[in-house]
PDB file of N, CA and C in Angstrom:
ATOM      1  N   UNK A   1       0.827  -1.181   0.000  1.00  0.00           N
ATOM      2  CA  UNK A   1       0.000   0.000   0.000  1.00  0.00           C
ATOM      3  C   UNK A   1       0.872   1.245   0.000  1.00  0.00           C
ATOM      4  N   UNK A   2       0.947   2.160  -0.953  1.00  0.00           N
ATOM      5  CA  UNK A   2       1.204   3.161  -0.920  1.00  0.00           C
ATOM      6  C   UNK A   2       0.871   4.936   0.325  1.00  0.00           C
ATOM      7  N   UNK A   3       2.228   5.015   0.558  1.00  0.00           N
ATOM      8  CA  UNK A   3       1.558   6.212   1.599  1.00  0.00           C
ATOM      9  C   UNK A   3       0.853   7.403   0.985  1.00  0.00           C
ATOM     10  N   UNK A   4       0.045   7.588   1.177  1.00  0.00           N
ATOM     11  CA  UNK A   4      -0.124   8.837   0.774  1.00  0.00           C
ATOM     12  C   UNK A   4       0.136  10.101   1.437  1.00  0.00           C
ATOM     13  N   UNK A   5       0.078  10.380   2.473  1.00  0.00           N
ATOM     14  CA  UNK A   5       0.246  12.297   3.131  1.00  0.00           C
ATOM     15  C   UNK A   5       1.632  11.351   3.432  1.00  0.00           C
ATOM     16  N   UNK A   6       2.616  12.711   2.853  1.00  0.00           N
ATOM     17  CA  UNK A   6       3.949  11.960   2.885  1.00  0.00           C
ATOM     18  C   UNK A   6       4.370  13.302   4.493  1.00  0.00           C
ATOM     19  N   UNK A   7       4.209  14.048   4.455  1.00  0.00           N
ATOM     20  CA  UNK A   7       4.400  15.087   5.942  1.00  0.00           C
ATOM     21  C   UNK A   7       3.874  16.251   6.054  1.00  0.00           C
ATOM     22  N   UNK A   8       3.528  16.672   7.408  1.00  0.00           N
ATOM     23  CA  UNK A   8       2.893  17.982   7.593  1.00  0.00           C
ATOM     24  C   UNK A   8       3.382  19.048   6.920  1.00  0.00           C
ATOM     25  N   UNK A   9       2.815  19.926   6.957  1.00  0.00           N
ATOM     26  CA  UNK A   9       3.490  21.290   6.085  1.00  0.00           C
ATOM     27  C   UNK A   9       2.784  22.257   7.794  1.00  0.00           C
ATOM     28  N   UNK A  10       4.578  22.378   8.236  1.00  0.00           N
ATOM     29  CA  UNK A  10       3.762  23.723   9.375  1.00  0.00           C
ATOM     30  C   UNK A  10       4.809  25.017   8.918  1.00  0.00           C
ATOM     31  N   UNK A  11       3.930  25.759   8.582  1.00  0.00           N
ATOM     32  CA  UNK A  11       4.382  27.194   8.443  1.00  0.00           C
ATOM     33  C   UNK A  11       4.154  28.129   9.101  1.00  0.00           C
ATOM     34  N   UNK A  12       4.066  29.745   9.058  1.00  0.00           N
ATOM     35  CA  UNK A  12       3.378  30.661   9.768  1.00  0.00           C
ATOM     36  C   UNK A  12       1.766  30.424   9.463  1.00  0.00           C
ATOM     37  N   UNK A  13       2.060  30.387   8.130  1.00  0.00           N
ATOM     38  CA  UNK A  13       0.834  30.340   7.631  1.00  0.00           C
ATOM     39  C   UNK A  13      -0.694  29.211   7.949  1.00  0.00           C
ATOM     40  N   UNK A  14       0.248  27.964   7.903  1.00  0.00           N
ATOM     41  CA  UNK A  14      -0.500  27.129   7.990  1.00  0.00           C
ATOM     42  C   UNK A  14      -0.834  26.759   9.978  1.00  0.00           C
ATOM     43  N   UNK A  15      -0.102  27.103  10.481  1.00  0.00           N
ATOM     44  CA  UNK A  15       0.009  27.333  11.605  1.00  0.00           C
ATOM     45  C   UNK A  15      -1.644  28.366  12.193  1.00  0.00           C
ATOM     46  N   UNK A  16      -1.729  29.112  11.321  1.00  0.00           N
ATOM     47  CA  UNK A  16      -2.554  30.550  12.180  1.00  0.00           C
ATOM     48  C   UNK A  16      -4.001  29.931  11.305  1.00  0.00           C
ATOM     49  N   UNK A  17      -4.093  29.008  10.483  1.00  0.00           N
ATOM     50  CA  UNK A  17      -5.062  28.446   9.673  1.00  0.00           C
ATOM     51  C   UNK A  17      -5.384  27.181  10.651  1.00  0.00           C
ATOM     52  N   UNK A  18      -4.615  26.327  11.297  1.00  0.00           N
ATOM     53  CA  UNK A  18      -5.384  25.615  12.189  1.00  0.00           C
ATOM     54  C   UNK A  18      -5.459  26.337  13.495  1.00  0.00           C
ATOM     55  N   UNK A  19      -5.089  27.684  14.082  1.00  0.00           N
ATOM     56  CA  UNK A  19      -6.221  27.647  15.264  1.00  0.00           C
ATOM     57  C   UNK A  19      -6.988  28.552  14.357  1.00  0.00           C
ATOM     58  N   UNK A  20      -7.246  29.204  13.746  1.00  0.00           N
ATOM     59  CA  UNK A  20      -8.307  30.381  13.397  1.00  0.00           C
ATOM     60  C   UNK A  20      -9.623  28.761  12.660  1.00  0.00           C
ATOM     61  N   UNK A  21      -9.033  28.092  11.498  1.00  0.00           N
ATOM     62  CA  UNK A  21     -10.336  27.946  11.094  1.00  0.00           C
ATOM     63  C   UNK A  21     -10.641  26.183  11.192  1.00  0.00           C
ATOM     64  N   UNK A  22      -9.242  25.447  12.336  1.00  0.00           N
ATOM     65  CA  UNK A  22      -9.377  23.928  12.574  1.00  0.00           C
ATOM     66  C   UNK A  22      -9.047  23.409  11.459  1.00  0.00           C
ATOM     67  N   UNK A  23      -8.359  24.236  10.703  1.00  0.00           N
ATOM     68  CA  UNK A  23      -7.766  23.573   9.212  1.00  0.00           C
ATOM     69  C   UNK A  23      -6.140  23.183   9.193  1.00  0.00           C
ATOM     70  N   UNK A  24      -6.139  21.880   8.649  1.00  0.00           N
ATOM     71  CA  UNK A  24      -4.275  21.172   8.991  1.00  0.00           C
ATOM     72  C   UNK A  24      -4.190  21.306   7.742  1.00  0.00           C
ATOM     73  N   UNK A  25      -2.650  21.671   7.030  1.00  0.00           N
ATOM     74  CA  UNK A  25      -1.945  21.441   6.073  1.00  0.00           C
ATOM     75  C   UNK A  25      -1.110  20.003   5.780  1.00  0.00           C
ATOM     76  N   UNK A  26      -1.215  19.442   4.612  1.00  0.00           N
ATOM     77  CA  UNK A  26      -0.633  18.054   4.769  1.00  0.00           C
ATOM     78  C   UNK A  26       0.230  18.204   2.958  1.00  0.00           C
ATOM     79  N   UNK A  27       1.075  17.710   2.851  1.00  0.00           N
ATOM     80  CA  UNK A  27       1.893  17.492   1.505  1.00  0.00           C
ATOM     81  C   UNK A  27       1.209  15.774   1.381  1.00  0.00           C
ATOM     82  N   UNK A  28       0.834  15.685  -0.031  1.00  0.00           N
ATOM     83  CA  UNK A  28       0.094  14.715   0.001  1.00  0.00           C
ATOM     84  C   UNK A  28       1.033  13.689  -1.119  1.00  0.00           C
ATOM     85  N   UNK A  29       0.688  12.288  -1.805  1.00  0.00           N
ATOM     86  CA  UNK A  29       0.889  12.000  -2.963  1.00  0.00           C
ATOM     87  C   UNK A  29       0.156  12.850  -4.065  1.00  0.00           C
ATOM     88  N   UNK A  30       0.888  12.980  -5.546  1.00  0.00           N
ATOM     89  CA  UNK A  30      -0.024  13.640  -6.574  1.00  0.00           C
ATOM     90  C   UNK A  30      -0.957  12.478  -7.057  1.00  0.00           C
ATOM     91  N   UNK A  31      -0.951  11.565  -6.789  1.00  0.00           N
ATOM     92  CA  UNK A  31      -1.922  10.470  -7.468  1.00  0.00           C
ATOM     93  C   UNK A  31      -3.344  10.509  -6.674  1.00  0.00           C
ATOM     94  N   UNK A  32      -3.261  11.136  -5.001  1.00  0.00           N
ATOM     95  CA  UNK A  32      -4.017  11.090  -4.113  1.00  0.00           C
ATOM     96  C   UNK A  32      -5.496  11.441  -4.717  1.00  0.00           C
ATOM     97  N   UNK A  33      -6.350  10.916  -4.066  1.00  0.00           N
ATOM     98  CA  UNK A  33      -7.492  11.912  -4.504  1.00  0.00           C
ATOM     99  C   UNK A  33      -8.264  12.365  -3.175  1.00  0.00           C
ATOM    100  N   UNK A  34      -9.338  13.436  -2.712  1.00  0.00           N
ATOM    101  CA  UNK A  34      -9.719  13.878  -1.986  1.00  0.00           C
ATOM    102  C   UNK A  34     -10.649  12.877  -0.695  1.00  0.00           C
ATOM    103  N   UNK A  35     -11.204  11.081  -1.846  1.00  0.00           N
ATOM    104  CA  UNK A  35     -11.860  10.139  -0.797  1.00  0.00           C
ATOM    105  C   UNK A  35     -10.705   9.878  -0.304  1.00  0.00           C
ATOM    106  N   UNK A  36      -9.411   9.314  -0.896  1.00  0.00           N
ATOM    107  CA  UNK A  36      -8.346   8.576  -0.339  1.00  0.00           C
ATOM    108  C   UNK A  36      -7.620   9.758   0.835  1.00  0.00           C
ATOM    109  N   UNK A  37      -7.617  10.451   0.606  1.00  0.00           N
ATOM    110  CA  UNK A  37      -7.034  11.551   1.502  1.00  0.00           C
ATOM    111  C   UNK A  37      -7.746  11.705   2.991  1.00  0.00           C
ATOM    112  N   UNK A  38      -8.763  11.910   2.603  1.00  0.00           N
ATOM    113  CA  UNK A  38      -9.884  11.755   3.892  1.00  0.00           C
ATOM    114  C   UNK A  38      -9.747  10.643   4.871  1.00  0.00           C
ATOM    115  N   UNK A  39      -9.818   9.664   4.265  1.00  0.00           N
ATOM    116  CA  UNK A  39      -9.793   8.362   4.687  1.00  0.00           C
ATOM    117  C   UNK A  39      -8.785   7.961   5.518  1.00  0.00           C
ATOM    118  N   UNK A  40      -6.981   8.552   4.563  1.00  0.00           N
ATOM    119  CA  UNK A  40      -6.196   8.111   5.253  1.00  0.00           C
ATOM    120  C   UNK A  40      -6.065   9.203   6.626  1.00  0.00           C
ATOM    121  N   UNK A  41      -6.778  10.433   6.487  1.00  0.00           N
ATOM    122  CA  UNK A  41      -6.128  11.107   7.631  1.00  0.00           C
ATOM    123  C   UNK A  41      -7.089  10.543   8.796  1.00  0.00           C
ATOM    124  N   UNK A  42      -8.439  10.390   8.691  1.00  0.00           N
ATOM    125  CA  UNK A  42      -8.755   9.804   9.583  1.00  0.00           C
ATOM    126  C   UNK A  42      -9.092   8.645  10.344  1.00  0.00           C
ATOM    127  N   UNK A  43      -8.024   7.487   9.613  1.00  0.00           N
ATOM    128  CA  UNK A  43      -7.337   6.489  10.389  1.00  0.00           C
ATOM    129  C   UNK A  43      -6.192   7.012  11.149  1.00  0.00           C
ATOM    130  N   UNK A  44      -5.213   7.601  10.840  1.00  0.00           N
ATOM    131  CA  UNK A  44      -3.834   8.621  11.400  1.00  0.00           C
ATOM    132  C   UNK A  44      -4.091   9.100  12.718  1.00  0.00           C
ATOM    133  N   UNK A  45      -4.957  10.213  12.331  1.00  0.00           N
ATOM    134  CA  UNK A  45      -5.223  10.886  13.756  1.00  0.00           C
ATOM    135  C   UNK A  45      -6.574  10.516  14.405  1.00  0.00           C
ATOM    136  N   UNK A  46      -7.345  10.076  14.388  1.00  0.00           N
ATOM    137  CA  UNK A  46      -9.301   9.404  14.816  1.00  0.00           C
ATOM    138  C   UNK A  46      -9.719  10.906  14.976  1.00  0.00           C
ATOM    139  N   UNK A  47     -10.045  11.243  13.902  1.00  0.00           N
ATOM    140  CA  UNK A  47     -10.809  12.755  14.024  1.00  0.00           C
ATOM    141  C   UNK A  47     -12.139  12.504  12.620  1.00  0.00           C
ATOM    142  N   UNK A  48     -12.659  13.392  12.772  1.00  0.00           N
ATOM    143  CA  UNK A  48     -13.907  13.584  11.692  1.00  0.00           C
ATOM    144  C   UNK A  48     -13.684  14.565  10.909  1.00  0.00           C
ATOM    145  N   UNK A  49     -13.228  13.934   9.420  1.00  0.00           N
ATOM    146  CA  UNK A  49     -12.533  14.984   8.546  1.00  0.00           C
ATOM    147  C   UNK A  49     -14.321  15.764   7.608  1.00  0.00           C
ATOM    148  N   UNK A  50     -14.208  17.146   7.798  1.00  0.00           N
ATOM    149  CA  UNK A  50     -15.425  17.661   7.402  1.00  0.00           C
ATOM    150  C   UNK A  50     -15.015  17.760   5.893  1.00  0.00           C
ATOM    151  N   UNK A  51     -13.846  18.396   5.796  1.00  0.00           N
ATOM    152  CA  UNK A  51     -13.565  19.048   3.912  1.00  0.00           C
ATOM    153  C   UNK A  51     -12.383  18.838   3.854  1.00  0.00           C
ATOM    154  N   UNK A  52     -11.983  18.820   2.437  1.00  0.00           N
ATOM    155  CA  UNK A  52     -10.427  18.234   2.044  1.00  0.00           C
ATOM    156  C   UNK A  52     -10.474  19.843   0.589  1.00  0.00           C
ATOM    157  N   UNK A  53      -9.697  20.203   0.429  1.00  0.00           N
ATOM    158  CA  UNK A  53      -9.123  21.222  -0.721  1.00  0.00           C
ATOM    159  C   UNK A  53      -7.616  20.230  -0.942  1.00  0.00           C
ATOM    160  N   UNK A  54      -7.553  20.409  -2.444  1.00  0.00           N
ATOM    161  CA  UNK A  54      -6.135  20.311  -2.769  1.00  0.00           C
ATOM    162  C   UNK A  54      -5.673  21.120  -3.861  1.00  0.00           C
ATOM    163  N   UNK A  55      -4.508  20.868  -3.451  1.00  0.00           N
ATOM    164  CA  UNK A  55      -3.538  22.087  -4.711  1.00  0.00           C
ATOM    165  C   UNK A  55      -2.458  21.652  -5.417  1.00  0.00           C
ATOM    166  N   UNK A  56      -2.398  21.492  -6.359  1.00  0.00           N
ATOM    167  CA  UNK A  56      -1.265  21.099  -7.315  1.00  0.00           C
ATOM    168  C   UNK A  56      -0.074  22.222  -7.773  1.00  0.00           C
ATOM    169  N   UNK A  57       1.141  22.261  -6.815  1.00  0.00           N
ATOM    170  CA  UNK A  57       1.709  23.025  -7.781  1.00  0.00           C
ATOM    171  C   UNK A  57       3.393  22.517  -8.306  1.00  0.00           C
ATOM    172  N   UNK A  58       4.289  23.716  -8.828  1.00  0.00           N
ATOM    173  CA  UNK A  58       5.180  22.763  -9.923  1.00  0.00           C
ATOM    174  C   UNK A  58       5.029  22.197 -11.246  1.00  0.00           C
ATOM    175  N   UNK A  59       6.042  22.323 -11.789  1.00  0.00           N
ATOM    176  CA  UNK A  59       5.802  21.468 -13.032  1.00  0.00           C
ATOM    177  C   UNK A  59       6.612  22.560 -14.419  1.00  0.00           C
ATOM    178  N   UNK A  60       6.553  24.116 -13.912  1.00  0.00           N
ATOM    179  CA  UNK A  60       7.253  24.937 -14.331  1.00  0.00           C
ATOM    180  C   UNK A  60       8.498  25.394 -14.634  1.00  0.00           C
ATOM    181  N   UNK A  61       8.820  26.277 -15.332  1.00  0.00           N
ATOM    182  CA  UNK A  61      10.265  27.060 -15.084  1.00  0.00           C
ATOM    183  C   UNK A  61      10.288  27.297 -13.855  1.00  0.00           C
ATOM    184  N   UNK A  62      11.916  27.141 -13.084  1.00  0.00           N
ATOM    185  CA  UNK A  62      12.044  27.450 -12.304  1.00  0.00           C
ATOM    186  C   UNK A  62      13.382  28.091 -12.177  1.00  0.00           C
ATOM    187  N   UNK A  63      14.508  27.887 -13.121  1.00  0.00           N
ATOM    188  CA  UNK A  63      15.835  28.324 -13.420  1.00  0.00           C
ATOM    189  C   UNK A  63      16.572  28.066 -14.818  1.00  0.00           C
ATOM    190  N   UNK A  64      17.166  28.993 -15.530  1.00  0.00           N
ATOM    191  CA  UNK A  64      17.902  29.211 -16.387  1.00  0.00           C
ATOM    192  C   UNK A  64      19.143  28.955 -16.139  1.00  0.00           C
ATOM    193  N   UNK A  65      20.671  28.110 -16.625  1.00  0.00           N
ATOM    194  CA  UNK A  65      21.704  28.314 -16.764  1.00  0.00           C
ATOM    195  C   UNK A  65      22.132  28.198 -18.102  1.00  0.00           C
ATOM    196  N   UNK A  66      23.357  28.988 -17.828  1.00  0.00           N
ATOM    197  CA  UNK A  66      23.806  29.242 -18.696  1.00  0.00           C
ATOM    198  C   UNK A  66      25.294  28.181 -18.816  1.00  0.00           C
ATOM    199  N   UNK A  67      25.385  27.351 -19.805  1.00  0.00           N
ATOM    200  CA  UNK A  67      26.362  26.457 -19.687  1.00  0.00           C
ATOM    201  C   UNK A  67      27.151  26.487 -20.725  1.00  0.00           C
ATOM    202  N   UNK A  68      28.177  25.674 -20.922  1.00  0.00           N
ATOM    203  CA  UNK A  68      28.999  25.930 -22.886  1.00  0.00           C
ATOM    204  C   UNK A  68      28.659  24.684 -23.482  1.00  0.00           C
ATOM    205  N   UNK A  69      27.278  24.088 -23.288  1.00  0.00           N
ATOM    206  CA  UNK A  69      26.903  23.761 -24.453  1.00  0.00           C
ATOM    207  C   UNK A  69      25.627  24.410 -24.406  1.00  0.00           C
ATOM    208  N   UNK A  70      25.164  25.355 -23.762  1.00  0.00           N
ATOM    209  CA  UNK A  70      23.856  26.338 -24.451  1.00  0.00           C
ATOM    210  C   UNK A  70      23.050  26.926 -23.110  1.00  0.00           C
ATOM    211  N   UNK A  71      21.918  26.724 -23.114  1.00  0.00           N
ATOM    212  CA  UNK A  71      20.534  27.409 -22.244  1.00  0.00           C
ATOM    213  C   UNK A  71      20.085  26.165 -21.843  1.00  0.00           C
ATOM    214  N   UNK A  72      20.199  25.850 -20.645  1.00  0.00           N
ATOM    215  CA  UNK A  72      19.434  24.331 -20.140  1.00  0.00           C
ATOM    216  C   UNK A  72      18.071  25.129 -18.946  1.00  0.00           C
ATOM    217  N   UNK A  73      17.186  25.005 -19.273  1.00  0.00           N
ATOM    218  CA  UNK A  73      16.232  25.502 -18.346  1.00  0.00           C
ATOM    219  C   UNK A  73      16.036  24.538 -17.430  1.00  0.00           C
ATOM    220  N   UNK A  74      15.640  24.276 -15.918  1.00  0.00           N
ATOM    221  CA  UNK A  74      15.463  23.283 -14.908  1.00  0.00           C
ATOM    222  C   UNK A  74      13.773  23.773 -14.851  1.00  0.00           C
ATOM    223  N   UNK A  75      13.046  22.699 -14.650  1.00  0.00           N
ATOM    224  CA  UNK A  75      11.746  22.665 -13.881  1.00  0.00           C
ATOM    225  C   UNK A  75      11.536  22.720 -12.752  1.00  0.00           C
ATOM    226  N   UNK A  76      10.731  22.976 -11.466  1.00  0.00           N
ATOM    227  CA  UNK A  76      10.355  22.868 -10.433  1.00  0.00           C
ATOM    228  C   UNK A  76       9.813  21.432 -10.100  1.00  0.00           C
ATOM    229  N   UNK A  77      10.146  20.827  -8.666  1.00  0.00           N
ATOM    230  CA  UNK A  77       9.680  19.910  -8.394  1.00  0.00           C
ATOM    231  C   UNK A  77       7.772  19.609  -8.393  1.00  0.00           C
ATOM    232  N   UNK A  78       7.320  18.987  -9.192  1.00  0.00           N
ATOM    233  CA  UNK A  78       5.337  18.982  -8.838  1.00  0.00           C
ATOM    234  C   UNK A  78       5.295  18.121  -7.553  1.00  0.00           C
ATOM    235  N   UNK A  79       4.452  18.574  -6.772  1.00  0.00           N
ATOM    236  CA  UNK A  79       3.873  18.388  -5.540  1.00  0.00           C
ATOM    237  C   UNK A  79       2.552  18.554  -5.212  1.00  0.00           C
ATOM    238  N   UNK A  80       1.516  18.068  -4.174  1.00  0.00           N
ATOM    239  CA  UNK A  80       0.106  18.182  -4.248  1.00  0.00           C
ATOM    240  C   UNK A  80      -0.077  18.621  -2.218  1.00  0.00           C
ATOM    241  N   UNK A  81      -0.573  19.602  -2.511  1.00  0.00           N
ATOM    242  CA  UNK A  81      -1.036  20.040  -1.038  1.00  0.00           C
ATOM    243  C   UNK A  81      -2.268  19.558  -0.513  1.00  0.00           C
ATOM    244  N   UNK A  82      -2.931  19.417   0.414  1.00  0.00           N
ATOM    245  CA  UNK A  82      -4.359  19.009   0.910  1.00  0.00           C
ATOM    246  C   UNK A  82      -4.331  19.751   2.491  1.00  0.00           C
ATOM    247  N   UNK A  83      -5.771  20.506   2.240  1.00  0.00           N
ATOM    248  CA  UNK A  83      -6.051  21.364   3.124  1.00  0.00           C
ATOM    249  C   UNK A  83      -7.557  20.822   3.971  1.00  0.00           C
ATOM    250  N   UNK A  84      -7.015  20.147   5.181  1.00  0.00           N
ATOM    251  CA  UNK A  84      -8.518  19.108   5.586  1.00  0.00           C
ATOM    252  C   UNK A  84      -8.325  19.721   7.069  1.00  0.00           C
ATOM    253  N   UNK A  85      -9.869  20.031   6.355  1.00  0.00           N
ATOM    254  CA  UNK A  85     -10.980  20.632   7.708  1.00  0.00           C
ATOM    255  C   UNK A  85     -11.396  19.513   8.605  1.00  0.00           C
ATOM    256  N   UNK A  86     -11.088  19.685  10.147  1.00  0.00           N
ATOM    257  CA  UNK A  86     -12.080  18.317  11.106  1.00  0.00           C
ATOM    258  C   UNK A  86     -12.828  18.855  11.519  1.00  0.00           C
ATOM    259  N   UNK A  87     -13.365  18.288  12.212  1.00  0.00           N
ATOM    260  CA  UNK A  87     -14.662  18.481  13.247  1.00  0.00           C
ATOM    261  C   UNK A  87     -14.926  19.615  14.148  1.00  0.00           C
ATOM    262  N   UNK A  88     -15.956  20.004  14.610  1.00  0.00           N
ATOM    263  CA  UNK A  88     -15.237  21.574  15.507  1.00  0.00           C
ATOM    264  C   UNK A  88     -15.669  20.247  16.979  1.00  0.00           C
ATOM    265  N   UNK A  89     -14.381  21.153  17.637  1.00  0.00           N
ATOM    266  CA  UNK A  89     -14.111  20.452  18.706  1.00  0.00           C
ATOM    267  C   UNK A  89     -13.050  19.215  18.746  1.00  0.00           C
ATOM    268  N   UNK A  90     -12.447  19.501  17.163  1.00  0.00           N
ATOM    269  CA  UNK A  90     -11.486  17.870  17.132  1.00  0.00           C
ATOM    270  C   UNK A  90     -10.265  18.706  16.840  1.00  0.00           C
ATOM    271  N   UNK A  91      -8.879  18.225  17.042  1.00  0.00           N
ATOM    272  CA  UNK A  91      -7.699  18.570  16.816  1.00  0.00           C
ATOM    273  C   UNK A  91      -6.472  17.420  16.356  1.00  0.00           C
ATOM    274  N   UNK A  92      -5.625  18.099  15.619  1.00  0.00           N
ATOM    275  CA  UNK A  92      -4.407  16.987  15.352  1.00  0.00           C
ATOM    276  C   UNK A  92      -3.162  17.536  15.969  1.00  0.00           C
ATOM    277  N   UNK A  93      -3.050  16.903  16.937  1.00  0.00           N
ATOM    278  CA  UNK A  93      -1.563  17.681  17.136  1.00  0.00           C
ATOM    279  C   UNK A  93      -0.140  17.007  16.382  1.00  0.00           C
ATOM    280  N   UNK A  94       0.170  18.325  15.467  1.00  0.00           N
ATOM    281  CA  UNK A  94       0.971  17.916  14.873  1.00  0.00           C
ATOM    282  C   UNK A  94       2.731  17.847  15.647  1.00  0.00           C
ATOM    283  N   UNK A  95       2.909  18.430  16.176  1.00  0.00           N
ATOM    284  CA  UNK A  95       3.925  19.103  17.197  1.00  0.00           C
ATOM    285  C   UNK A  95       3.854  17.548  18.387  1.00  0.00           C
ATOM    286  N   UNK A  96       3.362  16.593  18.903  1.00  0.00           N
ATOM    287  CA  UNK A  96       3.827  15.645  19.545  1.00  0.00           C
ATOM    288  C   UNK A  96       5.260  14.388  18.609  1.00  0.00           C
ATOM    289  N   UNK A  97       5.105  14.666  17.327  1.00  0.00           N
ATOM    290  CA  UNK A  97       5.919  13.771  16.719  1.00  0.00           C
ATOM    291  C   UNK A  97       7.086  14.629  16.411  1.00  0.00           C
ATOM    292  N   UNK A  98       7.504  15.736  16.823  1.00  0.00           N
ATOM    293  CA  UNK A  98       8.641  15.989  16.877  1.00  0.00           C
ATOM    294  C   UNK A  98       9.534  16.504  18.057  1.00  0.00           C
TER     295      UNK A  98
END
């Protein structure tokens, strides 16, 4: 079985998004989809996942060099975010596993 939420994403950002709206940030697989996502987070933590958002980004320019055999452009790594809402009154603490 494949993992899917490969690790938390805690930022400022994502940080002030789970206490303001009970929303966790997760870096997911890109193959994931929003049932499988659900599912796996709430075997993980035993919470009641209300909504899942995801975001795809990458896949772009991301750097130019300049080399002596020409212009090699590099892409950005693609990656898939998932933004899952629980229950009011439920929490994940992400901060005990480190």
């Amino acid at each position: 079985m494949k993992v899917l939420v490969k690790k938390a994403i805690i930022t400022e950002k994502a940080t002030s998004l789970s206490e303001l709206c009970n929303s966790y940030t997760f870096e997911v697989e890109r193959t994931a989809n929003k049932l499988a996502i659900k599912n796996t987070i709430e075997k993980m933590y035993d919470v009641k996942v209300t909504s899942v958002r995801t975001l795809n980004y990458g896949g772009g320019k991301s750097s130019v060099k300049y080399t002596n055999k020409g212009i090699v452009e590099q892409k950005s790594k693609k990656w898939k975010k998932a933004i899952v809402t629980v229950a009011e009154g439920q929490m994940i603490d992400l901060y005990s596993n480190y």
